[in-house]
PDB file of N, CA and C in Angstrom:
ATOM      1  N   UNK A   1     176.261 160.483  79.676  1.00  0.00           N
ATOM      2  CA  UNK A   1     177.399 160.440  78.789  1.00  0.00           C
ATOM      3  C   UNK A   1     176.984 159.803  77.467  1.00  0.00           C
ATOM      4  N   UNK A   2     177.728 159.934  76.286  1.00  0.00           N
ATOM      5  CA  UNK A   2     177.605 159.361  74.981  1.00  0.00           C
ATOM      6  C   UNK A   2     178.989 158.226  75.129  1.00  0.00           C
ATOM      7  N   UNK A   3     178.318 157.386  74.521  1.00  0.00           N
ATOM      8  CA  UNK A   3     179.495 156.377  74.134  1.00  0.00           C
ATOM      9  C   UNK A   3     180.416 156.836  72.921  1.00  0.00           C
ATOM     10  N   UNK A   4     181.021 155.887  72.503  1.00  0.00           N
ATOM     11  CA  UNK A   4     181.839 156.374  71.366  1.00  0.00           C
ATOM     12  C   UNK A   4     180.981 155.984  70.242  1.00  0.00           C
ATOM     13  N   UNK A   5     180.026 154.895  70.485  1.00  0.00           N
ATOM     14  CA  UNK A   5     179.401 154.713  69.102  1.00  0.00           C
ATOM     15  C   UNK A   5     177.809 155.323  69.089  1.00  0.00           C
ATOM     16  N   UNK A   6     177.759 156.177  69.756  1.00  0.00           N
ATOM     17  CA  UNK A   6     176.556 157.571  69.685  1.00  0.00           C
ATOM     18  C   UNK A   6     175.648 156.986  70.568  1.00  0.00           C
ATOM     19  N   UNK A   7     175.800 156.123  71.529  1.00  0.00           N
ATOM     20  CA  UNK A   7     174.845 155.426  72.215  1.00  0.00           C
ATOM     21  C   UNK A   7     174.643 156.733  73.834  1.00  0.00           C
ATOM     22  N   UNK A   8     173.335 156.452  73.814  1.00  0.00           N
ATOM     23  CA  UNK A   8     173.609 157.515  75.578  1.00  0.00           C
ATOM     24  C   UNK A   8     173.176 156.867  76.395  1.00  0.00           C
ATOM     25  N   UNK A   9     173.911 156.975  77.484  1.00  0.00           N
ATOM     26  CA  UNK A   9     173.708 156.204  78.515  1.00  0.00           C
ATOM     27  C   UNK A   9     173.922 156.976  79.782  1.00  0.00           C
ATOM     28  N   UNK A  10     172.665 156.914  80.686  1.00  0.00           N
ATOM     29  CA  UNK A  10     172.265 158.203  81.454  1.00  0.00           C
ATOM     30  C   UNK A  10     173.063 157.050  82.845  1.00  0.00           C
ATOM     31  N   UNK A  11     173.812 157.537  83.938  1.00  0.00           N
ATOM     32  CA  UNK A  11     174.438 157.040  84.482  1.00  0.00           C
ATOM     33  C   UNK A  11     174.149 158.272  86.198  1.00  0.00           C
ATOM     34  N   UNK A  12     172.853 157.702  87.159  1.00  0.00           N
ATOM     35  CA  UNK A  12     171.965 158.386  88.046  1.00  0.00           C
ATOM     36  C   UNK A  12     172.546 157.923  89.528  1.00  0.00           C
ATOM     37  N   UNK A  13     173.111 158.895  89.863  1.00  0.00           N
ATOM     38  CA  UNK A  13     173.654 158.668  91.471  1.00  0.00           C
ATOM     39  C   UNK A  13     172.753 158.821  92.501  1.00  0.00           C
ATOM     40  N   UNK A  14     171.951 158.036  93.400  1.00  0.00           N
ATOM     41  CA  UNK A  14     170.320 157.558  93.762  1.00  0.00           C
ATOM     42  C   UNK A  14     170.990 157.398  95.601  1.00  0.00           C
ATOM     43  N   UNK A  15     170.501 158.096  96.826  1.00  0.00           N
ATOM     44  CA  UNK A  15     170.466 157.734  97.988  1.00  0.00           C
ATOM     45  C   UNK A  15     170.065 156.225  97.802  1.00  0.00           C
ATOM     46  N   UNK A  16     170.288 155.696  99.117  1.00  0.00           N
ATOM     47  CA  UNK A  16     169.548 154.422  99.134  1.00  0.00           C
ATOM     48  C   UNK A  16     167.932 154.283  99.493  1.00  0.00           C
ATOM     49  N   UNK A  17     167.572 155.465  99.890  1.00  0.00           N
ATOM     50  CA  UNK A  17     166.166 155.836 100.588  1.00  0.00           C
ATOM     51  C   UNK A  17     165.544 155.805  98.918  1.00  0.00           C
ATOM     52  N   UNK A  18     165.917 156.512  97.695  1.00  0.00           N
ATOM     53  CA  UNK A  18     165.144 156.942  96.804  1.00  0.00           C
ATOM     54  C   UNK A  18     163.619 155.914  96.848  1.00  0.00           C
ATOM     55  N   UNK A  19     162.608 156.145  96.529  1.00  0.00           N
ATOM     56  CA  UNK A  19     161.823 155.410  96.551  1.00  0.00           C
ATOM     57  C   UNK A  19     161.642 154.933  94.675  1.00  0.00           C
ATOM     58  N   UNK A  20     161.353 153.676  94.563  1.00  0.00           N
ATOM     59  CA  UNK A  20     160.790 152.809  93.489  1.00  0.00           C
ATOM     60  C   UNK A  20     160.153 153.740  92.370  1.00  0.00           C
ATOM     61  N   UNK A  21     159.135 153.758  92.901  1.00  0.00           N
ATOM     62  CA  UNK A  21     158.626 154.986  91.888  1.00  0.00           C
ATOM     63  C   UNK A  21     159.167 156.071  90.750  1.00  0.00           C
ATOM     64  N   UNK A  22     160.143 156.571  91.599  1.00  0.00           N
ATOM     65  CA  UNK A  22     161.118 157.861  91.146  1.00  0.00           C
ATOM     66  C   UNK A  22     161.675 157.343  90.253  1.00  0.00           C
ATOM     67  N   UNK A  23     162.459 156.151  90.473  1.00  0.00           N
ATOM     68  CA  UNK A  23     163.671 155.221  89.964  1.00  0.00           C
ATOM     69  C   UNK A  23     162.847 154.888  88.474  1.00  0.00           C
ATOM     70  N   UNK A  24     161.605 154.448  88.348  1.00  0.00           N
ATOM     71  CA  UNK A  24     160.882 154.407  87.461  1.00  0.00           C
ATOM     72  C   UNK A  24     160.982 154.818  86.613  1.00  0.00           C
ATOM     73  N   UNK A  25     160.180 156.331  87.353  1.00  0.00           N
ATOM     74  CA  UNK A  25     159.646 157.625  86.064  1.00  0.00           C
ATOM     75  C   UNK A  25     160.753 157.648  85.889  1.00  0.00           C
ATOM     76  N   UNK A  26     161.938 158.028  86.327  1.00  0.00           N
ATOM     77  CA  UNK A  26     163.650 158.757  85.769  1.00  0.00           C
ATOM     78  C   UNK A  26     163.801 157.768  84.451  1.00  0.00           C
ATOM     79  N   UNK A  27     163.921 156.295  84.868  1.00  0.00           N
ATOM     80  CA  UNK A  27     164.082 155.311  84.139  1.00  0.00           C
ATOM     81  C   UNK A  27     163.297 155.702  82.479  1.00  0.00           C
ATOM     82  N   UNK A  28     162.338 155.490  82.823  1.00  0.00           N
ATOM     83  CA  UNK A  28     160.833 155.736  81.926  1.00  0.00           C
ATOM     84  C   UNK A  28     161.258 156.973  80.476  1.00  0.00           C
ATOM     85  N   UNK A  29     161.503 157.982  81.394  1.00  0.00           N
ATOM     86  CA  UNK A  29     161.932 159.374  81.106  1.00  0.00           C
ATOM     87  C   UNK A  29     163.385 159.118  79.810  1.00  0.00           C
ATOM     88  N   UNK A  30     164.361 158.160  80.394  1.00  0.00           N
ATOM     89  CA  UNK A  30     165.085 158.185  80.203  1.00  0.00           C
ATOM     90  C   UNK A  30     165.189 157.699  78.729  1.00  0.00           C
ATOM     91  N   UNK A  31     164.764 156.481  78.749  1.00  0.00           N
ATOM     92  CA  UNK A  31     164.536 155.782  77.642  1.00  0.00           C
ATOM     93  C   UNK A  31     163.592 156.269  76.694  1.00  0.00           C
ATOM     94  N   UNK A  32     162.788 157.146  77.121  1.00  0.00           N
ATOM     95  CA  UNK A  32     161.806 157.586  76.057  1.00  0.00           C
ATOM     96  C   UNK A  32     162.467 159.027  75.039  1.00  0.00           C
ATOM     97  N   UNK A  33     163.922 159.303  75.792  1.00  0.00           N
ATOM     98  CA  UNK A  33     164.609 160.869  75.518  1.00  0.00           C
ATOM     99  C   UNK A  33     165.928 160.050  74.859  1.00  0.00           C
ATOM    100  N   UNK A  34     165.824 158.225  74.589  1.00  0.00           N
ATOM    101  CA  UNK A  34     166.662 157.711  73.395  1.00  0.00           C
ATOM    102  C   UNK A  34     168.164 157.004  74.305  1.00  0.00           C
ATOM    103  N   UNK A  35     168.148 156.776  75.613  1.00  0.00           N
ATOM    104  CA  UNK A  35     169.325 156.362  75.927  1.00  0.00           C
ATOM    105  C   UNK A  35     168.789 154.015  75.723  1.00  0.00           C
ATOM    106  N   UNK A  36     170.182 153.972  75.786  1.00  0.00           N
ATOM    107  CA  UNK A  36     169.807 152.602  75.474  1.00  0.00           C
ATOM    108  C   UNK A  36     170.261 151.940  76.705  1.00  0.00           C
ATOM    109  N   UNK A  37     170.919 152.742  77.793  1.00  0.00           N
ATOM    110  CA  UNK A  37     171.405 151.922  79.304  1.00  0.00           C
ATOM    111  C   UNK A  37     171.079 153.110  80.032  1.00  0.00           C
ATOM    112  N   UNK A  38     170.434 152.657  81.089  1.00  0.00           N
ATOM    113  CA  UNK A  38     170.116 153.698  82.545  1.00  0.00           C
ATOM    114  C   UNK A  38     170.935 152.699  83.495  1.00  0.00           C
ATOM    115  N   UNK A  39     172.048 153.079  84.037  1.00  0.00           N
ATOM    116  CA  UNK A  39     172.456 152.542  85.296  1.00  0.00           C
ATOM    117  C   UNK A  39     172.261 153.364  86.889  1.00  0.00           C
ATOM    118  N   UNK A  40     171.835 152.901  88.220  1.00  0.00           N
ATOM    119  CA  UNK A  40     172.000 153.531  88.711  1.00  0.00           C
ATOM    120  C   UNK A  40     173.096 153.233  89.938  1.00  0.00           C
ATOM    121  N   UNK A  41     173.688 154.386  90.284  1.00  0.00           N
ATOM    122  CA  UNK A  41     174.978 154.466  91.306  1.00  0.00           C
ATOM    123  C   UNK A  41     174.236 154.504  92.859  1.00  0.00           C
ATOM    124  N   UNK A  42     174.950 153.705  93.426  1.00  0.00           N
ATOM    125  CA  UNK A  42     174.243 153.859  95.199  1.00  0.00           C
ATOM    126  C   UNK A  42     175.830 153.196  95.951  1.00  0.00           C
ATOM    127  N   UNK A  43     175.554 153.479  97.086  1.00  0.00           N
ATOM    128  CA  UNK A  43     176.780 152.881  98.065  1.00  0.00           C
ATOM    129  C   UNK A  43     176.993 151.983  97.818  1.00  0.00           C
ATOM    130  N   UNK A  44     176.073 150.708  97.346  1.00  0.00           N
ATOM    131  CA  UNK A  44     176.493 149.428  97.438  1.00  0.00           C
ATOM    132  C   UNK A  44     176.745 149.164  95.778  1.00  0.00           C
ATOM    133  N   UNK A  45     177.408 149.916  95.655  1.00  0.00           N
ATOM    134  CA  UNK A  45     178.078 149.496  94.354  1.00  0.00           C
ATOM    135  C   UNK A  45     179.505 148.727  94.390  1.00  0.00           C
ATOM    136  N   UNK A  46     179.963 148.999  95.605  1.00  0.00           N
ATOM    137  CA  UNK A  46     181.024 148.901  95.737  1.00  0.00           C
ATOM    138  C   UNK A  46     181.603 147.873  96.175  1.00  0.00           C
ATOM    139  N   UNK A  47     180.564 147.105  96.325  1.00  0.00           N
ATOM    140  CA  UNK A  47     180.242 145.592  96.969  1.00  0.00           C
ATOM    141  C   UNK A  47     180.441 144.188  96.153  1.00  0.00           C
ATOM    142  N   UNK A  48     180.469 144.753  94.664  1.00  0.00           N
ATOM    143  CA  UNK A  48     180.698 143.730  93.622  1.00  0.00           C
ATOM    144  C   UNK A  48     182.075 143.805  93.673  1.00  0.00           C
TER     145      UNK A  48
END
């Protein structure tokens, strides 16, 4: 998604299995294609 003030922020719905690595490169990927927040979504989000 874009924010309202042109910011992107890639927002990645991740099993809990995903392995480290992946979470990385996506991460990596992400920020290098200009977003300024990578969050990622898992079951235990729901916990806060």
């Amino acid at each position: 998604m874009i924010t309202e003030s042109g910011d992107k922020v890639i927002t990645l719905a991740a099993d809990k299995e995903v392995n480290f690595e992946s979470i990385v490169a996506v991460m990596d990927s992400a920020l290098k294609a200009g977003a300024v927040s990578v969050e990622f979504l898992t079951e235990s989000r729901d916990e806060r």
